[in-house]
C-alpha atoms as a PDB file:
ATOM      1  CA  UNK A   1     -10.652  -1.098 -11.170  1.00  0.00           C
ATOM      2  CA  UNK A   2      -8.011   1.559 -11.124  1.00  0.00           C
ATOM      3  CA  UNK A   3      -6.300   1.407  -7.993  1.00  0.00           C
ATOM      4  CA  UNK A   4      -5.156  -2.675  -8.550  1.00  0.00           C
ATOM      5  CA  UNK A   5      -3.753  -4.390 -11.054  1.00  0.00           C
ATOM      6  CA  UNK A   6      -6.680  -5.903 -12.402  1.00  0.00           C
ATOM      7  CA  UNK A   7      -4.408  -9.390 -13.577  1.00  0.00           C
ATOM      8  CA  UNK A   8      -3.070  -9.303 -10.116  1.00  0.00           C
ATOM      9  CA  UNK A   9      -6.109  -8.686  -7.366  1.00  0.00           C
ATOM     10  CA  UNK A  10      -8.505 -10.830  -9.507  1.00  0.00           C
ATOM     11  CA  UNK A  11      -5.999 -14.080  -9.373  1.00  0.00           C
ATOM     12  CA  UNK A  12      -6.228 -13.823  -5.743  1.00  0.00           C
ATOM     13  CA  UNK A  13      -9.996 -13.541  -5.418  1.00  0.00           C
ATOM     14  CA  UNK A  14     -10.693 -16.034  -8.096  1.00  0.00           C
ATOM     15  CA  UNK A  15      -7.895 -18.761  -6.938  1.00  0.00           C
ATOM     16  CA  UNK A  16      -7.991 -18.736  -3.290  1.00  0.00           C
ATOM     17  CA  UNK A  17     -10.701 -19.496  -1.159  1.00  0.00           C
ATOM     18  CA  UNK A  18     -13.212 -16.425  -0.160  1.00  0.00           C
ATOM     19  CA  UNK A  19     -12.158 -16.901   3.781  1.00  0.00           C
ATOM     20  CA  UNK A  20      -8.477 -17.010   2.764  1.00  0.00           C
ATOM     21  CA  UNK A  21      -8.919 -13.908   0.373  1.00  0.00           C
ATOM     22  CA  UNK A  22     -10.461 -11.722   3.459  1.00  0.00           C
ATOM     23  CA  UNK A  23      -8.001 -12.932   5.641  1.00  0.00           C
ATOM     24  CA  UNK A  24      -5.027 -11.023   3.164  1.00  0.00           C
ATOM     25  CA  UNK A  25      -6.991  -8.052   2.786  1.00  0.00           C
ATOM     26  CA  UNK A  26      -7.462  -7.870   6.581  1.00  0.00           C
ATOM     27  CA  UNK A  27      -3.641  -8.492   6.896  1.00  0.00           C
ATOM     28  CA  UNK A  28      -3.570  -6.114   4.421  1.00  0.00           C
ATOM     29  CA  UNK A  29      -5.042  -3.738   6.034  1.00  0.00           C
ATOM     30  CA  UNK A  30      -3.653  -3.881   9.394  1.00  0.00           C
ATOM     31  CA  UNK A  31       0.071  -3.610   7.096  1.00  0.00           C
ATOM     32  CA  UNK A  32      -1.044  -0.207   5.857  1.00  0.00           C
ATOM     33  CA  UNK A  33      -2.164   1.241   9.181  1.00  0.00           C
ATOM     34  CA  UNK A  34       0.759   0.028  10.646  1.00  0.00           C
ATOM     35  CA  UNK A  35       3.302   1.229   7.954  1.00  0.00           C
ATOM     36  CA  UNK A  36       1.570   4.396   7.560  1.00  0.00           C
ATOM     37  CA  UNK A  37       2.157   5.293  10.802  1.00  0.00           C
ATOM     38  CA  UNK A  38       6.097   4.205  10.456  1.00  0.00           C
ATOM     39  CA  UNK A  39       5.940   6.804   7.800  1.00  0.00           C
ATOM     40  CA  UNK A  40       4.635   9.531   9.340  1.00  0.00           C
ATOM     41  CA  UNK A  41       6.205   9.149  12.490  1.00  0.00           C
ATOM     42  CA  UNK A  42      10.014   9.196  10.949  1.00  0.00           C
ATOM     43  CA  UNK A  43       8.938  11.880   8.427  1.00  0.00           C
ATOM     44  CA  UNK A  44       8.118  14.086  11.851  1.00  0.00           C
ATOM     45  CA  UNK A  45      11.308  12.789  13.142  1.00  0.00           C
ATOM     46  CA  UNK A  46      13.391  13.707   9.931  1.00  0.00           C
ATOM     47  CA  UNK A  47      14.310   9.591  10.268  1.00  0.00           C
ATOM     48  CA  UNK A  48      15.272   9.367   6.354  1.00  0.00           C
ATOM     49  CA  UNK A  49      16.399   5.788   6.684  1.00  0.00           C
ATOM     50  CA  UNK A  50      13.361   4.427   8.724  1.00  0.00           C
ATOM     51  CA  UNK A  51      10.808   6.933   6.171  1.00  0.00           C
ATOM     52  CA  UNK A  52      12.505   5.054   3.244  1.00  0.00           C
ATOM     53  CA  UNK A  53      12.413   1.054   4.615  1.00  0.00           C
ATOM     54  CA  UNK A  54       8.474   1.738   5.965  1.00  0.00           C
ATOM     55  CA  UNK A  55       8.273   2.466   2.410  1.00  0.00           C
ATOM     56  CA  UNK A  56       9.356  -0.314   1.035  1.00  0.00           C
ATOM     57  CA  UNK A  57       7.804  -2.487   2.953  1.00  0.00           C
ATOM     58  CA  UNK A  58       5.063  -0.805   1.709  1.00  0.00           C
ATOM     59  CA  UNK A  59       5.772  -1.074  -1.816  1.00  0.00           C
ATOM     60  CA  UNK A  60       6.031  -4.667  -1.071  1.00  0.00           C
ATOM     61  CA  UNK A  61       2.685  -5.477   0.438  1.00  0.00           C
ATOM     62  CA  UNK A  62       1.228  -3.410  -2.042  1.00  0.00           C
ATOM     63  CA  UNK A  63       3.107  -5.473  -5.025  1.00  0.00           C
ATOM     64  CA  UNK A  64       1.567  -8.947  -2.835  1.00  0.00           C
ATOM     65  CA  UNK A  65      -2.375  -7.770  -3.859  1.00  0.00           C
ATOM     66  CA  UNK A  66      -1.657  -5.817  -7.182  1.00  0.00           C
ATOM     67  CA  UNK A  67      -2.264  -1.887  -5.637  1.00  0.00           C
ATOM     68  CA  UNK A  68      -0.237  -1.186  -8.373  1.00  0.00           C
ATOM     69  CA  UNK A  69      -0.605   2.781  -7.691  1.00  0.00           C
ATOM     70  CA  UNK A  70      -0.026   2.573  -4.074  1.00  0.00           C
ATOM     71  CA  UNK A  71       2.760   0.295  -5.149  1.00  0.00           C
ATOM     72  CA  UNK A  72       4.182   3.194  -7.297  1.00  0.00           C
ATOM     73  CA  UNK A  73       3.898   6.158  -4.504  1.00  0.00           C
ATOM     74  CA  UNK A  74       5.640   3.936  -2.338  1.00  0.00           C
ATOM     75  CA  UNK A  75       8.595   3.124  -4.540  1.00  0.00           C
ATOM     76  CA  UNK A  76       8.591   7.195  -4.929  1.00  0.00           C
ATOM     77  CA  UNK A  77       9.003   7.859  -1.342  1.00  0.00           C
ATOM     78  CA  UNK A  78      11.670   5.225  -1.083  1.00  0.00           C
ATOM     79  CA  UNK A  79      13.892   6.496  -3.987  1.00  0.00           C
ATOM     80  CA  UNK A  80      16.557   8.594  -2.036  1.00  0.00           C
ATOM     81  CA  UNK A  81      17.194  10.456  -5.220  1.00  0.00           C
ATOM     82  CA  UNK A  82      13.181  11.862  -5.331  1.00  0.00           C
ATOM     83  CA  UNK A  83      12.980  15.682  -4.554  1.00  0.00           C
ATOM     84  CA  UNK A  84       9.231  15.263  -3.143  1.00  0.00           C
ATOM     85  CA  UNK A  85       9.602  16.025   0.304  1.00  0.00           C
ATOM     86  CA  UNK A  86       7.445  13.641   2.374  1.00  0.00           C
ATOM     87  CA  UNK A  87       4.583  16.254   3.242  1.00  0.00           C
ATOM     88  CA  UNK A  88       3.539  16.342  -0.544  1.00  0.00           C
ATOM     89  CA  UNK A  89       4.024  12.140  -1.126  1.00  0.00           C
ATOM     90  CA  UNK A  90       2.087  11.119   2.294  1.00  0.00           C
ATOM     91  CA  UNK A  91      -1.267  12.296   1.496  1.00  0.00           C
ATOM     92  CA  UNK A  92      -1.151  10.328  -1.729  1.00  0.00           C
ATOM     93  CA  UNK A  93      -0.132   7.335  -0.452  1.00  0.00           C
ATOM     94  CA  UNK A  94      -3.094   7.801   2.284  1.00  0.00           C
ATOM     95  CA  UNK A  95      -5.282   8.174  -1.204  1.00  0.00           C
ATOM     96  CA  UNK A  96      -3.787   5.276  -2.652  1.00  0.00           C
ATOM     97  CA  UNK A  97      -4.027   3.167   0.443  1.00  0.00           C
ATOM     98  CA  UNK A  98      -7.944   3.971   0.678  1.00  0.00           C
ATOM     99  CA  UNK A  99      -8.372   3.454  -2.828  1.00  0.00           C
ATOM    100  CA  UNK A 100      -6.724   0.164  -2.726  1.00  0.00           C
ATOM    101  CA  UNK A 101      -8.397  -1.424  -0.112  1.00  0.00           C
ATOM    102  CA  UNK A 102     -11.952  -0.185  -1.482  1.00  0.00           C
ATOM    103  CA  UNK A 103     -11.555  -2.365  -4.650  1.00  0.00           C
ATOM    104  CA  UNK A 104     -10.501  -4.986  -2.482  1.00  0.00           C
ATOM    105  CA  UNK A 105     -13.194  -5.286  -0.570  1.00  0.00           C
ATOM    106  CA  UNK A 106     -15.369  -4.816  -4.063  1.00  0.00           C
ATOM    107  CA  UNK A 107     -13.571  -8.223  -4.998  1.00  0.00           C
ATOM    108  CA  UNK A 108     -14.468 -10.106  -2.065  1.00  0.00           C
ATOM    109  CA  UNK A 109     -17.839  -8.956  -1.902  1.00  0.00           C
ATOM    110  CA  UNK A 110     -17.829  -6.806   1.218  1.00  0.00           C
END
């Protein structure tokens, strides 16, 4: 695994039930479509303020599962002091999001 924190992702699947596990990644899931689209949709709108808090909500959910990468692109594209315009910090996150859920689903045996 290289998209989750190994210490993280595997304390979820290993403690909680297997119905309970693929009920946060769907949750999971459905948070990333959701909050990607927040971010693209105020990056379009030059919405610096609603770009940044979709972000951090993002880093957030990511933080819940261990997507410790995703985690980190987030925190970038929340930091008001980054110079990475949105255009080049998007399509990683969209990388990071894919990657992410993959190994997921790897861990609950999907």
């Amino acid at each position: 695994m290289t998209a989750l924190d190994p210490e993280v992702a595997s304390q979820l699947a290993e403690d909680l039930p297997p119905e309970v596990f693929r009920h946060i990644i769907a949750t999971f899931e459905h948070d990333l479509g959701r909050l990607t689209l927040e971010l693209q949709q105020a990056a379009a709108a030059g919405d610096i303020t609603q770009y940044m808090r979709a972000a951090h909500s993002l880093a957030g959910a990511a933080a819940a599962v261990g997507a410790r990468r995703l985690e980190a692109e987030a925190r970038i594209a929340m930091d008001p002091g980054q110079p990475e315009a949105p255009s080049s910090v998007l399509p990683r996150l969209s990388a990071e999001s894919a990657a992410a859920l993959q190994e997921l689903h790897i861990l609950a045996g999907a």
